[in-house]
C-alpha atoms as a PDB file:
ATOM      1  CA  UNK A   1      96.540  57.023 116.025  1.00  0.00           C
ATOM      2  CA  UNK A   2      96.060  59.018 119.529  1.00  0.00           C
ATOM      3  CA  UNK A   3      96.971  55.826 121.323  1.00  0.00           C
ATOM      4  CA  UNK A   4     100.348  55.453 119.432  1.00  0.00           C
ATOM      5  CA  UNK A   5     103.029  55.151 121.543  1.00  0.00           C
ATOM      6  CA  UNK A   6     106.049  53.969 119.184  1.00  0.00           C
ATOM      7  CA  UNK A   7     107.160  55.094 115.896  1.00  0.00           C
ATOM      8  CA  UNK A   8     109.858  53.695 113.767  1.00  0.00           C
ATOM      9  CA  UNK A   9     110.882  55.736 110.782  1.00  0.00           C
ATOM     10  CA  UNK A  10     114.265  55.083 109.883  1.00  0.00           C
ATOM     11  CA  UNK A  11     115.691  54.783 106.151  1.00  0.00           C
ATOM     12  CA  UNK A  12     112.989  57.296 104.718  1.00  0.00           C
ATOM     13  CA  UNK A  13     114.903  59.654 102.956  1.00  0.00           C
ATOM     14  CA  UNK A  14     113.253  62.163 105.308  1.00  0.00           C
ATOM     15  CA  UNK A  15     114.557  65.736 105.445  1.00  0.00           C
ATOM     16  CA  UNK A  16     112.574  66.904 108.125  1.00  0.00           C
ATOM     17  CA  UNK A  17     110.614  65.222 110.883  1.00  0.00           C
ATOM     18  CA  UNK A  18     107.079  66.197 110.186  1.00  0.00           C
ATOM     19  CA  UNK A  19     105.597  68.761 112.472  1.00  0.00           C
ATOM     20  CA  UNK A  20     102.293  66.938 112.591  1.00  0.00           C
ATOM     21  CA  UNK A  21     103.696  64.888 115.194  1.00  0.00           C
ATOM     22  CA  UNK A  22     103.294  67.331 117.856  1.00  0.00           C
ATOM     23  CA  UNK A  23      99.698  65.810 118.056  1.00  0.00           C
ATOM     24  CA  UNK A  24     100.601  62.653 119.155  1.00  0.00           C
ATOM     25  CA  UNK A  25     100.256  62.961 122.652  1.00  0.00           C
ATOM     26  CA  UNK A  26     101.857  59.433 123.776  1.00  0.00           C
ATOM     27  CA  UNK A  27     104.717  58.843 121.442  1.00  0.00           C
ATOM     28  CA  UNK A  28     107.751  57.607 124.097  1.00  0.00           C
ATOM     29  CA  UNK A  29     109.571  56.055 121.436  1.00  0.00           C
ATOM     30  CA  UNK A  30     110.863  57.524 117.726  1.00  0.00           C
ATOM     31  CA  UNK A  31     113.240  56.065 115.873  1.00  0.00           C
ATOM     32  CA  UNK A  32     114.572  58.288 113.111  1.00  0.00           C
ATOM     33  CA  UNK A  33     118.023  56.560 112.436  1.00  0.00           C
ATOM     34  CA  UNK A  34     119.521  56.705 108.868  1.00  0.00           C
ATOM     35  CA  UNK A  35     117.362  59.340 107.249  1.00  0.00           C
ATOM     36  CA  UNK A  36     118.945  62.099 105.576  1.00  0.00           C
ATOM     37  CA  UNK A  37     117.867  64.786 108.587  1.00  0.00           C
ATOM     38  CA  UNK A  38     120.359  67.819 108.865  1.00  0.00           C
ATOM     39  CA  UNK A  39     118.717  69.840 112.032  1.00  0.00           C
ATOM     40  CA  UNK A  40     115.867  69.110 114.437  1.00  0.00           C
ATOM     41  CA  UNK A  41     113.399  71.992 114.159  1.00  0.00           C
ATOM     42  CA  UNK A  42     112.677  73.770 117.159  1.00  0.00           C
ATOM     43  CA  UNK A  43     108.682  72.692 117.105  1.00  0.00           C
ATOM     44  CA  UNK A  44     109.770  69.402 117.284  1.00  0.00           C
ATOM     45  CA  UNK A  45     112.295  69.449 120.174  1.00  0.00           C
ATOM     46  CA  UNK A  46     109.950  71.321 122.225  1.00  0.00           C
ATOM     47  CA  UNK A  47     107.273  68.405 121.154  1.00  0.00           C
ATOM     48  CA  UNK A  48     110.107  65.743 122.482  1.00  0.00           C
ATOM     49  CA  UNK A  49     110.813  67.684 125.681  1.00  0.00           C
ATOM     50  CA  UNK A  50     107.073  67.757 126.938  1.00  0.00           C
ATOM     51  CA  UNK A  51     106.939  64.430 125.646  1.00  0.00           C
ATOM     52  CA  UNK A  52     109.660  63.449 128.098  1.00  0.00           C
ATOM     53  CA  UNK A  53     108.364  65.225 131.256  1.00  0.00           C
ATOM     54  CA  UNK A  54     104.992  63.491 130.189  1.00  0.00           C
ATOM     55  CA  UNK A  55     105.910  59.789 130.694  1.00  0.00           C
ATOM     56  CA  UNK A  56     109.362  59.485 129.230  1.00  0.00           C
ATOM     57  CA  UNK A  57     110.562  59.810 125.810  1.00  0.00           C
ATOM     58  CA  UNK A  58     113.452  57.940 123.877  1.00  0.00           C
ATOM     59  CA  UNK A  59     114.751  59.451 120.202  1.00  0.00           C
ATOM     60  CA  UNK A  60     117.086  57.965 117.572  1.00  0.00           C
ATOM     61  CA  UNK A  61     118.771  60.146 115.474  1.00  0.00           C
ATOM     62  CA  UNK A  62     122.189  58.385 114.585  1.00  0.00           C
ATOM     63  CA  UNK A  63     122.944  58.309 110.742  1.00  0.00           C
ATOM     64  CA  UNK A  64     121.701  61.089 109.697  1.00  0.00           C
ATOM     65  CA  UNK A  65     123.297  64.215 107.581  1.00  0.00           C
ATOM     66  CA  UNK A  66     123.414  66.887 110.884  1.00  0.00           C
ATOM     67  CA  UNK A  67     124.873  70.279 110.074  1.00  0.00           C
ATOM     68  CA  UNK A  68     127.131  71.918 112.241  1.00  0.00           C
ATOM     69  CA  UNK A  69     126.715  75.665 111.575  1.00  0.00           C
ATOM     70  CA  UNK A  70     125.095  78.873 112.906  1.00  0.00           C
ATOM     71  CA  UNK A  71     121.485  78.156 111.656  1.00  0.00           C
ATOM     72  CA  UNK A  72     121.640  74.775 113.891  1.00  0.00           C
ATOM     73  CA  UNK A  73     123.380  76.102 116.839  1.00  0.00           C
ATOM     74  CA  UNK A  74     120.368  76.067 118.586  1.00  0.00           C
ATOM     75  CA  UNK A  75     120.244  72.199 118.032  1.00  0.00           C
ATOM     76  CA  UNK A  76     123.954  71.499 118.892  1.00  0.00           C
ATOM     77  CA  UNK A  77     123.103  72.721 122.512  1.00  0.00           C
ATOM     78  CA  UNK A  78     119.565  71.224 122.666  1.00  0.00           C
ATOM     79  CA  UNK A  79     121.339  67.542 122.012  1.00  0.00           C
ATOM     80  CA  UNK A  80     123.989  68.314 125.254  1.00  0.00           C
ATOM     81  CA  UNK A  81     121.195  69.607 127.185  1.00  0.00           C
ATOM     82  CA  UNK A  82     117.890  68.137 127.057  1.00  0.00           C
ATOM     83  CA  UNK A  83     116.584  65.286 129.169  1.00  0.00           C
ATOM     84  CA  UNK A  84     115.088  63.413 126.532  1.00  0.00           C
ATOM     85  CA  UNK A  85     116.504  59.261 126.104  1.00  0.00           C
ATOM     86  CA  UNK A  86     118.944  59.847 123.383  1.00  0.00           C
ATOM     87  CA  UNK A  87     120.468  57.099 121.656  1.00  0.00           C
ATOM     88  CA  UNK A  88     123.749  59.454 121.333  1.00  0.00           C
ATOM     89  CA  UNK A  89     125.342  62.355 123.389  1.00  0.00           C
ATOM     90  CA  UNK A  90     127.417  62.896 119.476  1.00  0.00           C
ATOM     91  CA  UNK A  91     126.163  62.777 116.258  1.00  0.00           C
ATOM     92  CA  UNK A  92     128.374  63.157 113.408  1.00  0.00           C
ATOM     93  CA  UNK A  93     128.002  66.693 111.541  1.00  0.00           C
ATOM     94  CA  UNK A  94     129.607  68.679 109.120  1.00  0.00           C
ATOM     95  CA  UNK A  95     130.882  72.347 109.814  1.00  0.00           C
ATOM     96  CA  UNK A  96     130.179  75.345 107.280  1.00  0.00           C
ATOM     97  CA  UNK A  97     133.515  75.091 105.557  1.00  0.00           C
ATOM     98  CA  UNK A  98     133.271  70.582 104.542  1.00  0.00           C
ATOM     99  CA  UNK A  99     135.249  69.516 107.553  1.00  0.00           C
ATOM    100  CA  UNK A 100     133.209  66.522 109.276  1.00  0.00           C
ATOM    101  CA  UNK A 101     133.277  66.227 113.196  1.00  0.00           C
ATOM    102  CA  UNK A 102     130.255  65.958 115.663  1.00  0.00           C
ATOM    103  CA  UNK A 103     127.888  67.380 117.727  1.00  0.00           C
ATOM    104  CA  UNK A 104     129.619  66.823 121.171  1.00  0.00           C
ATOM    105  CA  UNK A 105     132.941  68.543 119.800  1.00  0.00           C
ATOM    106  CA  UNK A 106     130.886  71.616 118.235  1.00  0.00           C
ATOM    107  CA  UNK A 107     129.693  71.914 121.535  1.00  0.00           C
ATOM    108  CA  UNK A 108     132.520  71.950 123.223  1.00  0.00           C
ATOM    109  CA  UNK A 109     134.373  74.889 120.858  1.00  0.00           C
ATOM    110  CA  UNK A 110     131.634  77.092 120.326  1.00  0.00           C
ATOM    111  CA  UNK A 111     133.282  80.559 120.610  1.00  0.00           C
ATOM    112  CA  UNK A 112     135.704  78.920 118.377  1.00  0.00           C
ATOM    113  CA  UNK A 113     134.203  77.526 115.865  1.00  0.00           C
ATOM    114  CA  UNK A 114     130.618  79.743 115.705  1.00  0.00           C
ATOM    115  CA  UNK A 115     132.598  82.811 116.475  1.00  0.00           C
ATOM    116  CA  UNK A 116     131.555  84.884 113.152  1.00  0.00           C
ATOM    117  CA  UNK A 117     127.735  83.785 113.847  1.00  0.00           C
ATOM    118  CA  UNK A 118     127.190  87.005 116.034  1.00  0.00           C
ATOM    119  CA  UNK A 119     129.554  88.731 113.478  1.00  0.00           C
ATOM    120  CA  UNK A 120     127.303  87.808 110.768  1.00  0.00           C
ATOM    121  CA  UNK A 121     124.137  88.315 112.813  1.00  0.00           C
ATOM    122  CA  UNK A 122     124.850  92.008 113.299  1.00  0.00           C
ATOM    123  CA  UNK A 123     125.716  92.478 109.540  1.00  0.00           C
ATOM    124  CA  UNK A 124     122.441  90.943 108.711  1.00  0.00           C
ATOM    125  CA  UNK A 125     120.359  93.425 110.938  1.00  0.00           C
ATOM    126  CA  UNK A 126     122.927  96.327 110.176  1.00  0.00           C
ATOM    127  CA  UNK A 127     122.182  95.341 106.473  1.00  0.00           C
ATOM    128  CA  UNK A 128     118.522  95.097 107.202  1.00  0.00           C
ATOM    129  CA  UNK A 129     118.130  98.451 109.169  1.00  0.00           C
ATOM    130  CA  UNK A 130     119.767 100.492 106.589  1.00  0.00           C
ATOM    131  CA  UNK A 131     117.872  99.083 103.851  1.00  0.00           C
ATOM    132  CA  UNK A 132     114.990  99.893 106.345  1.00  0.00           C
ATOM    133  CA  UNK A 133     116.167 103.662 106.442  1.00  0.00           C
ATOM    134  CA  UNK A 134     117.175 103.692 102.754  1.00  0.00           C
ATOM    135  CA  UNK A 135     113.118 102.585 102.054  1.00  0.00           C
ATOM    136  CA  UNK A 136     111.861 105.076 104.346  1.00  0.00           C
ATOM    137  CA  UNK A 137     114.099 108.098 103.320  1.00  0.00           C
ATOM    138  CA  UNK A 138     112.761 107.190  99.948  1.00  0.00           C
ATOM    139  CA  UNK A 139     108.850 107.092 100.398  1.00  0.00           C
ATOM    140  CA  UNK A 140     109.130 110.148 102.749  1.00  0.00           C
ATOM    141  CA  UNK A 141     110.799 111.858  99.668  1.00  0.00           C
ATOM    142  CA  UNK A 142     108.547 110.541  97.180  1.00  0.00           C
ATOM    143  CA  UNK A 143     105.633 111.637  99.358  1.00  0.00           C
ATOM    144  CA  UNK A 144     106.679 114.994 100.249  1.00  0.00           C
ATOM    145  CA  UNK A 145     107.059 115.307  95.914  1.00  0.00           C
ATOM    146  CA  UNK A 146     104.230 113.528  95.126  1.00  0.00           C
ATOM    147  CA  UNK A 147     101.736 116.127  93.604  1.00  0.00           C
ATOM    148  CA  UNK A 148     104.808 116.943  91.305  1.00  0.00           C
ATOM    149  CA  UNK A 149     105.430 113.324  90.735  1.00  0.00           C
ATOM    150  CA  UNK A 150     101.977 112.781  89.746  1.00  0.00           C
ATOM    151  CA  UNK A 151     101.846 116.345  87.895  1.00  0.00           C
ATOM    152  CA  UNK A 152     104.661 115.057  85.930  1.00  0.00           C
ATOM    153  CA  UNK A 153     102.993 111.795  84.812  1.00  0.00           C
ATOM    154  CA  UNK A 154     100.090 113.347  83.880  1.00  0.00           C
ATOM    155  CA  UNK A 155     101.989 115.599  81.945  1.00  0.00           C
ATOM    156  CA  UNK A 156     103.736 112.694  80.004  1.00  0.00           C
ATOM    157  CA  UNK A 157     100.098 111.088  79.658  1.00  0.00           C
ATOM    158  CA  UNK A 158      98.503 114.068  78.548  1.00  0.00           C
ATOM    159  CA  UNK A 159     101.031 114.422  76.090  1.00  0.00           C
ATOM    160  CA  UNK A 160     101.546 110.588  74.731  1.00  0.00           C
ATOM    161  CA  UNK A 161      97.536 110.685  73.732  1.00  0.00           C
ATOM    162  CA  UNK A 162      97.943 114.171  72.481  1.00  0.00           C
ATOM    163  CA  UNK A 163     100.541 113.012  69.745  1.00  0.00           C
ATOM    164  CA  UNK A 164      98.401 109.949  69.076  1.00  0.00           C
ATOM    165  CA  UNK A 165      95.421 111.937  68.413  1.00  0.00           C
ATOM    166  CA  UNK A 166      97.814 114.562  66.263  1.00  0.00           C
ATOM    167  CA  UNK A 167      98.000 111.582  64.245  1.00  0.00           C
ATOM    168  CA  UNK A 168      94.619 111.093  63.059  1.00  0.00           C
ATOM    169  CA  UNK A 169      93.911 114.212  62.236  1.00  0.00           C
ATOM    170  CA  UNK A 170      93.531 115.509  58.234  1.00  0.00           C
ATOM    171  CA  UNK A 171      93.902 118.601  58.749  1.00  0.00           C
ATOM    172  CA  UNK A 172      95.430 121.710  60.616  1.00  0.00           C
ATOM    173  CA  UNK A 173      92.901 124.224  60.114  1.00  0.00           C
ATOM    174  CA  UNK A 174      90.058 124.201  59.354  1.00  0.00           C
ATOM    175  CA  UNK A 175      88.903 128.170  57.469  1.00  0.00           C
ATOM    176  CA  UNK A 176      85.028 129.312  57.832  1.00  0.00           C
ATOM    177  CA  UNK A 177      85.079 132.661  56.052  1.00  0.00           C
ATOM    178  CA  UNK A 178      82.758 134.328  53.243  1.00  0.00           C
ATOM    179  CA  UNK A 179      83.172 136.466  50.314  1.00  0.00           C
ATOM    180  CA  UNK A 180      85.783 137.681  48.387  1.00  0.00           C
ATOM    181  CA  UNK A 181      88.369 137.427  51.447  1.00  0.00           C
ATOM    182  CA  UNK A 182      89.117 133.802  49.828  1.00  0.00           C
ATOM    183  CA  UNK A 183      91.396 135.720  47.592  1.00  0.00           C
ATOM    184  CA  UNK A 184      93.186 136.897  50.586  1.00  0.00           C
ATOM    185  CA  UNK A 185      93.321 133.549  51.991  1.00  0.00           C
ATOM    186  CA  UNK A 186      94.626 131.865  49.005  1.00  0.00           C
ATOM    187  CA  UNK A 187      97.117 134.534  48.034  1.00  0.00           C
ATOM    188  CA  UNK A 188      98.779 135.035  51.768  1.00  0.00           C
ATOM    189  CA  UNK A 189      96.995 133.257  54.285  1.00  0.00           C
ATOM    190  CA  UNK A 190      97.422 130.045  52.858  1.00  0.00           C
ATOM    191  CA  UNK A 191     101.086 130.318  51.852  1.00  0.00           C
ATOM    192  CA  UNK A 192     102.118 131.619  55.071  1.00  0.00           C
ATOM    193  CA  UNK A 193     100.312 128.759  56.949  1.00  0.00           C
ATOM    194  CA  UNK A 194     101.023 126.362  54.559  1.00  0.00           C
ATOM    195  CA  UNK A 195     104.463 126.910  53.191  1.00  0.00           C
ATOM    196  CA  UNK A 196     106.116 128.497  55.419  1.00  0.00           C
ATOM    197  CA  UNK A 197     104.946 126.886  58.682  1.00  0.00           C
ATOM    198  CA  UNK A 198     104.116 123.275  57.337  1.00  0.00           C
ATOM    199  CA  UNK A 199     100.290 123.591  57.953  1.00  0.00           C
ATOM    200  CA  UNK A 200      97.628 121.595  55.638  1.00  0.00           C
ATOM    201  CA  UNK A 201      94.181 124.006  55.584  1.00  0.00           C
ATOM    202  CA  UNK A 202      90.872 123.028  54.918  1.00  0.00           C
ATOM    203  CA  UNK A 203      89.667 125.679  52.509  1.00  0.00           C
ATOM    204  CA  UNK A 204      86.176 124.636  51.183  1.00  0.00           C
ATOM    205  CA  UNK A 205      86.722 126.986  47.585  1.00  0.00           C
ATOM    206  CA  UNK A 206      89.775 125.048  46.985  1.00  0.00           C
ATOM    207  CA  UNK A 207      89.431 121.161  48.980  1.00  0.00           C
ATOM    208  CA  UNK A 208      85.463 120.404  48.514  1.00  0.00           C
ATOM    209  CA  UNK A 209      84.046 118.313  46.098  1.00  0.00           C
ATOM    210  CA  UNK A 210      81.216 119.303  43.895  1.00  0.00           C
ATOM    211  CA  UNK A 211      78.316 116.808  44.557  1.00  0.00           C
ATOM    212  CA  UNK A 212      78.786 116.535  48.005  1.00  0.00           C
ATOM    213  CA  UNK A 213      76.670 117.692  50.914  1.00  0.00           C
ATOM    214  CA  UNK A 214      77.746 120.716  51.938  1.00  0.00           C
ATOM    215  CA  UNK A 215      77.093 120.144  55.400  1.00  0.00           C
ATOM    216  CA  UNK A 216      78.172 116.620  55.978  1.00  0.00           C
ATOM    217  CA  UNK A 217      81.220 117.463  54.110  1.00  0.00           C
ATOM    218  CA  UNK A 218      81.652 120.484  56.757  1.00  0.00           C
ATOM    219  CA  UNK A 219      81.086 118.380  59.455  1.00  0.00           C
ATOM    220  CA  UNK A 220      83.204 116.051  59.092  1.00  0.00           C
ATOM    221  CA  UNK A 221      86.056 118.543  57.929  1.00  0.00           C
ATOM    222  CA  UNK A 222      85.863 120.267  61.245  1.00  0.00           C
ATOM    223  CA  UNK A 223      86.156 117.393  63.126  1.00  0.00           C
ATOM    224  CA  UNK A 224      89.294 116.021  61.133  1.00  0.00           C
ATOM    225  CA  UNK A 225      90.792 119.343  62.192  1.00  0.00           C
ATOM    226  CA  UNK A 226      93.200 120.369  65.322  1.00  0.00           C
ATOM    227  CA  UNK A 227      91.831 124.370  64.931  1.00  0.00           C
ATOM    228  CA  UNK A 228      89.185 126.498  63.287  1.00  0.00           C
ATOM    229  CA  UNK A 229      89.411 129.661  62.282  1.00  0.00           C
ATOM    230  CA  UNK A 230      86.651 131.858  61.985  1.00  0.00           C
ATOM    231  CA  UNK A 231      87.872 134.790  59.469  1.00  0.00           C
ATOM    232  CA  UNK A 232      85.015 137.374  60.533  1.00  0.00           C
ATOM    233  CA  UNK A 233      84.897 140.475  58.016  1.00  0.00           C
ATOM    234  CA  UNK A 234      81.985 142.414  56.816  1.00  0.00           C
ATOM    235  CA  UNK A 235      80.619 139.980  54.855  1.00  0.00           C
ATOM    236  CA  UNK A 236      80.918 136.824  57.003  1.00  0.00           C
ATOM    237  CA  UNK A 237      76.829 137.711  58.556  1.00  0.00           C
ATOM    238  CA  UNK A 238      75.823 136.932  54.620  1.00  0.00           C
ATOM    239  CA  UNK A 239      77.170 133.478  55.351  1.00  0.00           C
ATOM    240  CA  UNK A 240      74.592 130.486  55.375  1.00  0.00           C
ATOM    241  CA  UNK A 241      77.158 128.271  56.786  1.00  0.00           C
ATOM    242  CA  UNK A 242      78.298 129.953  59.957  1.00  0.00           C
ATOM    243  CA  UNK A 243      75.903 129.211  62.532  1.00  0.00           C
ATOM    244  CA  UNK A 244      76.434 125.572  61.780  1.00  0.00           C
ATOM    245  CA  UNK A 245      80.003 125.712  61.878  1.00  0.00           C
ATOM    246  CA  UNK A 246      80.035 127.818  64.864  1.00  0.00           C
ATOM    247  CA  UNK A 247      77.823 125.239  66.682  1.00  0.00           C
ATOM    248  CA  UNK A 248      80.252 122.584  64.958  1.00  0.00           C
ATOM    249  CA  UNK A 249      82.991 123.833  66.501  1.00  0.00           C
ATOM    250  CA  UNK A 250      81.394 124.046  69.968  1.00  0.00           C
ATOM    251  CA  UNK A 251      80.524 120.505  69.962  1.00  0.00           C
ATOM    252  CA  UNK A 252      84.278 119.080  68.918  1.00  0.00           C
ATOM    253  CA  UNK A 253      85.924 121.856  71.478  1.00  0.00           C
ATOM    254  CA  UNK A 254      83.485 120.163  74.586  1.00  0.00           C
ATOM    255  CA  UNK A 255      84.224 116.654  73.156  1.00  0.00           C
ATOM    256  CA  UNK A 256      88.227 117.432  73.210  1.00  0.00           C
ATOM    257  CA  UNK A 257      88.382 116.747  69.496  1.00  0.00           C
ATOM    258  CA  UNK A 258      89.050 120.270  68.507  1.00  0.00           C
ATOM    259  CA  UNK A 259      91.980 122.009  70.402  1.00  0.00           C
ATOM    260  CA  UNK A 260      91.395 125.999  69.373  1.00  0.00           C
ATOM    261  CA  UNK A 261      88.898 128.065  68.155  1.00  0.00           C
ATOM    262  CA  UNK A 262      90.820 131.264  66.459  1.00  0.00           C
ATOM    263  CA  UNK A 263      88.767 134.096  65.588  1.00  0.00           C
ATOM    264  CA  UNK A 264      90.851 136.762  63.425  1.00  0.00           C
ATOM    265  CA  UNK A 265      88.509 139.864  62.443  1.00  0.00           C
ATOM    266  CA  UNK A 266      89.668 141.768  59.225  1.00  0.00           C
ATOM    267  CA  UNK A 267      88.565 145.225  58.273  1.00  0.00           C
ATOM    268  CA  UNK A 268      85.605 144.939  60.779  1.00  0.00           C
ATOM    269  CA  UNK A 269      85.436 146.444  64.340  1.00  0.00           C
ATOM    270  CA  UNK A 270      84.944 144.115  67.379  1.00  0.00           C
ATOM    271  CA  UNK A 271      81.606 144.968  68.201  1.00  0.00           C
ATOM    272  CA  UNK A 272      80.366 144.483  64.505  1.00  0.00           C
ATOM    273  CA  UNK A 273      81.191 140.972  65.245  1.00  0.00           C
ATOM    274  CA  UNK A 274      78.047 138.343  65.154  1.00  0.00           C
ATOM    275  CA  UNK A 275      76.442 138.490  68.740  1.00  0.00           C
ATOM    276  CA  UNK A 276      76.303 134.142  68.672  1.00  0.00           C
ATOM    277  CA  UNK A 277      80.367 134.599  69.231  1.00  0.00           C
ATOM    278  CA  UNK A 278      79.559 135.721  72.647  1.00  0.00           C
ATOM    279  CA  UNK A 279      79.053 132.106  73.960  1.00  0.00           C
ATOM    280  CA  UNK A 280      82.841 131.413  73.191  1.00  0.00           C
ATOM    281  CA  UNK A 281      84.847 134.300  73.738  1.00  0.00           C
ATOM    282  CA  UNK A 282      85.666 132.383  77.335  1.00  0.00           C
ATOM    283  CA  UNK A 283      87.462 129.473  75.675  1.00  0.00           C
ATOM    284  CA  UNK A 284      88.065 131.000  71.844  1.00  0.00           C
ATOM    285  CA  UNK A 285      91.239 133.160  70.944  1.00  0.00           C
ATOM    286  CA  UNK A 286      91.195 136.838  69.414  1.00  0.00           C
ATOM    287  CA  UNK A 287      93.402 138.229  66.776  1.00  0.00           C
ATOM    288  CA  UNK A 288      92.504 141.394  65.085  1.00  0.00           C
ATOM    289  CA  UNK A 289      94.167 141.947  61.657  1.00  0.00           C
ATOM    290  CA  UNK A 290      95.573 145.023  61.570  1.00  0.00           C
ATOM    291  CA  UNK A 291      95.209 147.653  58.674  1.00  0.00           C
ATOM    292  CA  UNK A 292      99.013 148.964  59.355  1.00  0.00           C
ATOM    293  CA  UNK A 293     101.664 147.514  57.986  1.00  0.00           C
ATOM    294  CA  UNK A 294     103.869 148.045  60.739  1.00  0.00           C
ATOM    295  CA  UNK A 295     101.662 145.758  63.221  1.00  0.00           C
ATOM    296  CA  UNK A 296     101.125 143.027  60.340  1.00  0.00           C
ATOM    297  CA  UNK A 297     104.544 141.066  62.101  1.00  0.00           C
ATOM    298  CA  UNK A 298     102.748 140.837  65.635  1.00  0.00           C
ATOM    299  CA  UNK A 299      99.835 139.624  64.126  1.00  0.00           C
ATOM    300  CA  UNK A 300     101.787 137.035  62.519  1.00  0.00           C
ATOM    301  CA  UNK A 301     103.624 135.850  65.451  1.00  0.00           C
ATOM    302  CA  UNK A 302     100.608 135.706  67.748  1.00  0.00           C
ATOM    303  CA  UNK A 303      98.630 133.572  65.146  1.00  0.00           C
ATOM    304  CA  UNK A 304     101.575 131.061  64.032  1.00  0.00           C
ATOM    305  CA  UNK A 305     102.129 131.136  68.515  1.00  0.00           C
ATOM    306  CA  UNK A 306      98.417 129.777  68.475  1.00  0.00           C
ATOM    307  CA  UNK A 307      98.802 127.396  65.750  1.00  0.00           C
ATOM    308  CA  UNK A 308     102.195 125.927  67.171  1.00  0.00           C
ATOM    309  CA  UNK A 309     101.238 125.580  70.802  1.00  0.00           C
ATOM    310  CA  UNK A 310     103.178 128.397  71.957  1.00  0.00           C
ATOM    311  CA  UNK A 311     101.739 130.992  74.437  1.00  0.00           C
ATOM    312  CA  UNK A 312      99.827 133.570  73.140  1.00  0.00           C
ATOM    313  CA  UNK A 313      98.168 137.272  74.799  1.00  0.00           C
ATOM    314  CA  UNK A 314      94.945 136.982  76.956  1.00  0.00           C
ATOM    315  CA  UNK A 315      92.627 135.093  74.723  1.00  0.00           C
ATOM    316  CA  UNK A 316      89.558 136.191  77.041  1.00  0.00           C
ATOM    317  CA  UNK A 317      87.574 138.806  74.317  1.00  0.00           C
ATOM    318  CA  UNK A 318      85.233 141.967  76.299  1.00  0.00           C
ATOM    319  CA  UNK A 319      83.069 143.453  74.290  1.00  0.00           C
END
């Protein structure tokens, strides 16, 4: 095919000449007549013109559906200027708005009739530019905000998951206490939390099964809860239990599943309090139950603060 020197491709229902011409090296003679062509690309009139200087070149192109318009305005001069063997100086073509005329006449009234090509050219890269701006206005915003952008998403993350995992919990609170202060925690603890702020407690006198083991049932009680809290009076070093629930508790706090440790401390002084609570006072919160009467509503408001996500006083513990 590098030795082909004539090509006849009329009535082909082509809409484009096929750009892998341009490797025929020889071609001084292509007939495209009748096809349904409406521009010559600018690859392929280049092609024709080197093909012309080269040894001659003659190209048909009546009969075919030529557009007259600002996208082929390029072509309209190429056909009134090039050297290459036309078989017309006018081609039929039809203008933007339906009318039918040809090439030779578009040429001839270009300011008139491709007058709003420049128009529209300059509203394109207006158009362009100031989406250009617009885009970079944006991102320069969005950059200069983006640690509170992505603050604020992880915010919204943080607190999509923390609802789901609400969701599957059992319980509230979870109560480790000993001795007789399960009165106290029946008679007002429990109504306070339960009744009044819409709590559900894990209290093993009243919510454990007999037959069960103790400690799986524990276990498994702590980690279906959103808090624990430690109730530390005199008796509580009696307890058998706490050392496994206080390790309990450290395990679901580093795993995320448990979201406060509370330790209230009733008719006992802070330094009377077990020495293994040392390893949490960092992470665990403090509220001493007063004796007065008259301090008994701050205590209530810093512990139902701590149970309802609000803010509470330093929870770092010194002793």
């Amino acid at each position: 095919m590098l030795n082909l020197s004539s090509l006849y491709l009329r009535r082909n229902l082509l809409q484009d000449i096929p750009v892998q011409l341009v490797d025929q090296t020889k071609i001084k003679v292509l007939d495209l007549r009748y096809n349904i062509l409406t521009s010559v690309s600018s690859t392929i009139r280049n092609w024709a013109d080197q093909m012309q200087e080269r040894h001659g070149m003659s190209l048909f192109l009546d009969g075919n559906a030529f557009m007259c318009n600002c996208d082929n305005l390029d072509f309209v001069r190429w056909i009134k200027t090039t050297k290459v063997d036309l078989d017309s100086q006018s081609y039929k073509c039809q203008l933007s708005n339906g009318t039918v005329t040809d090439t030779l006449t578009a040429y001839n009234s270009l300011s008139n009739l491709f007058a709003d090509c420049k128009s529209n050219m300059w509203l394109t890269f207006a158009s362009t530019l100031l989406s250009t701006c617009v885009t970079i206005s944006l991102l320069l915003v969005l950059y200069s905000k983006r640690w509170k952008i992505a603050f604020s998403i992880y915010r919204v993350i943080q607190r999509t998951i923390e609802k789901k995992i609400r969701k599957t919990y059992q319980y509230d609170v979870y109560m480790s206490y000993e001795g007789e202060v399960v009165v106290w925690i029946k008679n007002v603890l429990a109504p306070k939390l339960e009744t009044e702020w819409g709590l559900t407690m894990c209290i093993k006198d009243r919510d454990f099964l007999i037959g069960e083991s103790l400690l799986d049932t524990e276990a498994e009680c702590i980690q279906n809860s959103r808090f624990i809290i430690f109730l530390i009076t005199p008796d509580f070093k009696s307890s058998h239990d706490f050392l496994f629930e206080l390790d309990r508790a450290k395990y679901e706090r580093v795993t995320k599943q448990l979201e406060k440790i509370i330790v209230i401390s009733k008719d006992i002084r802070i330094t009377d309090i077990p020495y293994e609570f040392s390893y949490i006072w960092n992470y665990a919160y403090l509220v001493q139950w007063p004796k007065d009467l008259e301090d008994l509503d701050d205590a209530w408001r810093k512990l139902k603060m701590l149970l309802t996500n609000g803010s509470a006083a330093n929870k770092k513990v010194t002793l």
